[in-house]
Structure formats: C-alpha cells, structure tokens
Protein backbone atom coordinates (compact mmCIF):
# COMPACT_ATOMS: atom_id res chain seq x y z
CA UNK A 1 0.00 0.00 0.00
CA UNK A 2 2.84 2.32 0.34
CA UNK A 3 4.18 1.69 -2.75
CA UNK A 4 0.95 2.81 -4.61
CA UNK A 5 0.71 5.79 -2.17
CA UNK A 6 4.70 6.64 -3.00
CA UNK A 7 3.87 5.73 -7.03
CA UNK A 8 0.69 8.51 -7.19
CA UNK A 9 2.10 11.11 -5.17
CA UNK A 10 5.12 11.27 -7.62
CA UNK A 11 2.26 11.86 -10.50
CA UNK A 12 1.29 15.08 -8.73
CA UNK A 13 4.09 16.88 -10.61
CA UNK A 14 3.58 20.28 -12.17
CA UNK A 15 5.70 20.23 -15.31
CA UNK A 16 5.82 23.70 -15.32
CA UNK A 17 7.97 24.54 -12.35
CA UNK A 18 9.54 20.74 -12.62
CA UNK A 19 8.73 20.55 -9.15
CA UNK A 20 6.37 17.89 -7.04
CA UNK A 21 3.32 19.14 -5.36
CA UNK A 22 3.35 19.85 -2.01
CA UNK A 23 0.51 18.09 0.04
CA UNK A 24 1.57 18.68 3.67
CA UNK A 25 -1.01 21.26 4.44
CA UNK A 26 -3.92 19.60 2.58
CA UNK A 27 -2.87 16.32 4.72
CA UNK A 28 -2.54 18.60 7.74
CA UNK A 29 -6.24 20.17 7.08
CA UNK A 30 -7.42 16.43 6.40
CA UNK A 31 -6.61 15.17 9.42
CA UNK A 32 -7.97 18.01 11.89
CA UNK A 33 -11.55 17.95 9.70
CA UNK A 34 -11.38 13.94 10.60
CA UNK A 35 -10.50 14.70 14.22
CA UNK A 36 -13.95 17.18 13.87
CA UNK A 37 -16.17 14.80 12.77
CA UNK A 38 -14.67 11.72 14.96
CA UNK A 39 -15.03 14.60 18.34
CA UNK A 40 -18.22 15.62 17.06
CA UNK A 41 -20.42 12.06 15.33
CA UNK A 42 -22.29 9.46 16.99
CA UNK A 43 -19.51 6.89 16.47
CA UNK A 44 -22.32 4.35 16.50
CA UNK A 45 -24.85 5.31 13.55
CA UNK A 46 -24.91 3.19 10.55
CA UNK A 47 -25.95 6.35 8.31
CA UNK A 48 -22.05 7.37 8.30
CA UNK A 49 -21.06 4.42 7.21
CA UNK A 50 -23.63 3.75 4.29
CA UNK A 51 -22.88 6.85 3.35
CA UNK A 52 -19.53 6.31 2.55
CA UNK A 53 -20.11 3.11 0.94
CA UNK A 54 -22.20 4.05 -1.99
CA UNK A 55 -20.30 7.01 -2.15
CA UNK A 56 -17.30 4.68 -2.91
CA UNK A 57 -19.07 2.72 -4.81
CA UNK A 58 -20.91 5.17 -7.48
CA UNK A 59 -17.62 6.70 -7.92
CA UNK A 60 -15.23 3.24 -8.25
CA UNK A 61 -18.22 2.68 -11.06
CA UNK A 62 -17.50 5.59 -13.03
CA UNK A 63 -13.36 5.11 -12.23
CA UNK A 64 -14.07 1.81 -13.90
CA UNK A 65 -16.17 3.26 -16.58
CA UNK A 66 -13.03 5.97 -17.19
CA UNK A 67 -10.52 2.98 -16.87
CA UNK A 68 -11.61 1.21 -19.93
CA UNK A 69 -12.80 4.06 -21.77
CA UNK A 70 -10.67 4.84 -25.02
CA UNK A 71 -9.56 7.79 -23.90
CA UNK A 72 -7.72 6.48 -20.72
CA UNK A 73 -5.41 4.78 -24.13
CA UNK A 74 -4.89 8.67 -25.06
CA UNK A 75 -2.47 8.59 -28.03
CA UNK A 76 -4.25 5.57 -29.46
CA UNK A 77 -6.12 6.49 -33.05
CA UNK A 78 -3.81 9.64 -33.32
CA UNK A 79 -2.37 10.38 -36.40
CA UNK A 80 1.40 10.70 -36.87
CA UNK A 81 3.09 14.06 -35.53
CA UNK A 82 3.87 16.29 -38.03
CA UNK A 83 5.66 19.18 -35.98
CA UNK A 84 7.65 19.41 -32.70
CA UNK A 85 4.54 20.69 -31.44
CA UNK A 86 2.36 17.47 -32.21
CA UNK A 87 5.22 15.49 -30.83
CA UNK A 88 4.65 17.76 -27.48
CA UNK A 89 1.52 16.66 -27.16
CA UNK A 90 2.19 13.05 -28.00
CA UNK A 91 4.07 12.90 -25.01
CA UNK A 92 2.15 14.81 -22.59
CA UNK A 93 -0.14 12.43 -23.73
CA UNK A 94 1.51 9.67 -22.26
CA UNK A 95 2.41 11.26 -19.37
CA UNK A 96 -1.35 11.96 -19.03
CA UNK A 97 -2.40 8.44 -19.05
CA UNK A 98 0.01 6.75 -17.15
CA UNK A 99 -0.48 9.54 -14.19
CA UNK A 100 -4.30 8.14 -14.96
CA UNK A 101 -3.55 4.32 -14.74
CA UNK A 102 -1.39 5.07 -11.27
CA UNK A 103 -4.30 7.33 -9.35
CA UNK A 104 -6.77 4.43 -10.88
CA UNK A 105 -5.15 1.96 -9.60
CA UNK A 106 -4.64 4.09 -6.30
CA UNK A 107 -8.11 5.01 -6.07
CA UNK A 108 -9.62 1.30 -6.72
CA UNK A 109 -6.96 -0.57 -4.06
CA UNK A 110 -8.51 2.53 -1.74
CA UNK A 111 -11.57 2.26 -2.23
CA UNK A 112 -11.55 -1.15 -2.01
CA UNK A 113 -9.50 -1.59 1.56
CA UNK A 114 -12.08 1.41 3.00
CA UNK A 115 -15.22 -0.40 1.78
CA UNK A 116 -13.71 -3.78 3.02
CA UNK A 117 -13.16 -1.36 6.94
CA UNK A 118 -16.13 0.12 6.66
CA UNK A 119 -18.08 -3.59 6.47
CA UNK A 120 -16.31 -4.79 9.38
CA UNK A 121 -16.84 -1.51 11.39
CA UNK A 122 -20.66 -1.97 10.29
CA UNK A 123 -20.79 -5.24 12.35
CA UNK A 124 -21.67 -4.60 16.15
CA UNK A 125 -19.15 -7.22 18.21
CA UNK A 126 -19.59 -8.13 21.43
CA UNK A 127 -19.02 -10.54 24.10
CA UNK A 128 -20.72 -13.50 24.00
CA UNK A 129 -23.19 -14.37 26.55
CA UNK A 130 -20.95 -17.83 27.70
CA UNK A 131 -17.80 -15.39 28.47
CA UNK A 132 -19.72 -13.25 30.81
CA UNK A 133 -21.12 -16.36 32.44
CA UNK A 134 -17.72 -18.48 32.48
CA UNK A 135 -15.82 -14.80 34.02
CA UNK A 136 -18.72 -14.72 36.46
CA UNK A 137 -18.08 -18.08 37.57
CA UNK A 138 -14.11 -17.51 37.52
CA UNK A 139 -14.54 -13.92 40.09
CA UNK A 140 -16.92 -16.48 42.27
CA UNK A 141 -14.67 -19.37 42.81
CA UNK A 142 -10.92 -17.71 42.54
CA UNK A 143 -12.98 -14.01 44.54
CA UNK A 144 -11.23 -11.34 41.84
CA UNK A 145 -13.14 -8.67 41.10
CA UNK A 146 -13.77 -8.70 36.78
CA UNK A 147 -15.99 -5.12 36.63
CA UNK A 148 -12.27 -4.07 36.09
CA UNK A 149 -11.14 -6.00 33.40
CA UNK A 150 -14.51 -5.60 31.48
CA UNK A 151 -13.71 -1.61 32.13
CA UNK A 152 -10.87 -1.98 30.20
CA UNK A 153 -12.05 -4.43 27.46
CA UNK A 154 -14.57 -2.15 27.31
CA UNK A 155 -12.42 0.90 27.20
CA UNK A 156 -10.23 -0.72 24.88
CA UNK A 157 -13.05 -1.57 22.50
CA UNK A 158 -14.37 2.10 22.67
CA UNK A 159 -11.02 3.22 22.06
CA UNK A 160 -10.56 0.74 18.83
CA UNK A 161 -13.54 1.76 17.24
CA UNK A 162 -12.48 5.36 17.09
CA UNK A 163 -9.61 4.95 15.71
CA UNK A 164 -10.65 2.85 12.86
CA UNK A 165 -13.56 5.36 12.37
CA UNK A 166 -10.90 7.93 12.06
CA UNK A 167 -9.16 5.41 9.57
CA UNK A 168 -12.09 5.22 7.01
CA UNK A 169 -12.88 9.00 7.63
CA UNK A 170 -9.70 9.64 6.22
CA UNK A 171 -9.25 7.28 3.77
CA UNK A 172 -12.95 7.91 2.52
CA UNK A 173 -11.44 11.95 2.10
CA UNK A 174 -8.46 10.70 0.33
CA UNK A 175 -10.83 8.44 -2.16
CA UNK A 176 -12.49 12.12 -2.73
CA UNK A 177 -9.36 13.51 -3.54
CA UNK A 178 -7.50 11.18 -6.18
CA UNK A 179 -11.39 11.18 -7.42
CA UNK A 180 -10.81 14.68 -8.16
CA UNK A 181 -7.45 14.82 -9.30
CA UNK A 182 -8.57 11.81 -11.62
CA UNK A 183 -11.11 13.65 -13.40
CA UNK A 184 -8.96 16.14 -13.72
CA UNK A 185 -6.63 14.36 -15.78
CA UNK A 186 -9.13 12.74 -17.76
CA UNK A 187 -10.47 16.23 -18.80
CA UNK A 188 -6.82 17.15 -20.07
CA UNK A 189 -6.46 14.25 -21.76
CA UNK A 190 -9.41 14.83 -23.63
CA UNK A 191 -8.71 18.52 -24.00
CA UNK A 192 -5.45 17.38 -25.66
CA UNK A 193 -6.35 14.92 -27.66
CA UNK A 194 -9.27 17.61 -29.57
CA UNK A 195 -6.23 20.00 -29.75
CA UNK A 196 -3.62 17.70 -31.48
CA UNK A 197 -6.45 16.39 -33.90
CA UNK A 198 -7.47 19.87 -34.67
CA UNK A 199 -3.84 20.33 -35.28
CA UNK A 200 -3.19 17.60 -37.57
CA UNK A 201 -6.00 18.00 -40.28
C-alpha cells in the first residue's frame, strides 16, 4: 500500500515549475476535519457508514467506466506528428495516461480496503453471553473482582472503534481527492487529444 501511495504522489508533478506538489497542508487540514467529525459524530450510527459506501461505490463505477474508456489509451487512433509541437503533445499524452492508470489503480486498491473497513466496522461485536457467564463463575470461585477487566475491554473496544472510524474517515477523504485529481486528468487528456487532432487535419 505504500508503494501505490509513494507511485501517485510522484504523479502530482507540475511540469511547469519541474517541481512535485506539495501536500503537507492539505494532509494537515485532512486530518484536523477527521479529528472534527470523529469529536463531534455518533460513532455508532450506521448512516455514516452507508454513506460512505455508496459514495465509494458510485464513484469506483464511473473510475471503472473511465478505466476502460478509449480515452484512458490517449495517443491511441492519433495520427502521426507532423511538428515538434504534435510530438509535445504526443508525449504529454503519455504522461497523461500513465499519471491516470497510477491514481486508478490508487483510487480502486482505496476504495476497495475502505469499503472492506467500513463492512467490518458496520458489524456490532460483542461478548458472548458464555464469556460473561464463564468470568462470572471464575470472580466467584478464585474471589477477583472482573468489573475491572470488562472496564478496560470495554475501554479498549471504545477506544478501537475510534480509531478505525478515524481510519475510514480519512481514507474515505483521500478516495475524494484522487477522485478529483482523476477527473482532472481525464479532462486534459481529452482537451489534448481535440487539440492535437485539430492540429493535424
């Protein structure tokens, strides 16, 4: 997983400047709105996470849809360059669409680990009637006291739940993101394309 994060990251490159993007502040900003709505949600509503789901899911659909589109191929059915120009675009053009195949592939594996969170976090654990009866049973015959040790299971369970609600929170923000940024690069390569074919009649 940190591969693909390290592999779309280096896509966000303006070619302009030859510099990467920097993405500290929007992280920084990502992760104080998650802390806001962690502090400030009921942890325990389902609407949150069903939310997030189909969100994920309509927009993995049309990432799909994009993914084997012809225009994700973007020099394919081009004619030959003619100029220096036309062989400009012809490779910003393939920069285009491999920076598209990397946040695709980003986005899906995403997606896909956040949906596969969010199920789990959907299912309400707890413990089973037979463990409260067999720790009764254990604080009657050995005398220990358990109301502490089910504090802390109980703590710790609290405390586990927040943190992987803070997890998908993120990670849901993050599929909004390289959603965005993947549009965006669809749009240019379509942009592109129009321009080099108007250019080569």
């Amino acid at each position: 997983m940190l591969r693909f994060v390290k592999e779309t990251y280096k896509t966000y490159h303006n070619t302009r400047t030859n510099q990467c993007e920097g993405h500290k502040l929007r992280v920084f900003l990502l992760v104080l709105l998650t802390v806001f709505i962690c502090g400030f949600s009921d942890g325990s509503s389902s609407d949150l996470n069903n939310m997030m789901i189909t969100g994920l899911t309509i927009l993995t659909g049309f990432t799909f849809t994009a993914l084997f589109s012809d225009h994700s191929l973007a020099d394919i059915g081009l004619p030959k360059p003619a100029n220096e120009t036309d062989r400009y675009d012809l490779e910003r053009l393939n920069v285009l669409a491999n920076n598209f195949h990397v946040r695709s592939r980003y986005f899906i594996v995403l997606s896909i680990v956040d949906v596969c969170i969010l199920i789990a976090r959907s299912i309400n654990f707890s413990l089973p009637s037979i463990a409260y009866d067999g720790l009764g049973k254990i604080s009657y015959y050995l005398d220990i006291d358990v109301t502490n040790i089910i504090y802390v299971a109980t703590t710790l369970k609290n405390s586990i739940s927040l943190v992987v609600m803070f997890i998908t929170i993120f990670l849901f923000f993050e599929c909004l993101y390289t959603f965005y940024r993947l549009s965006e690069t669809i749009i240019s390569i379509v942009n592109t394309r129009r321009s080099y074919l108007k250019a080569t009649r």
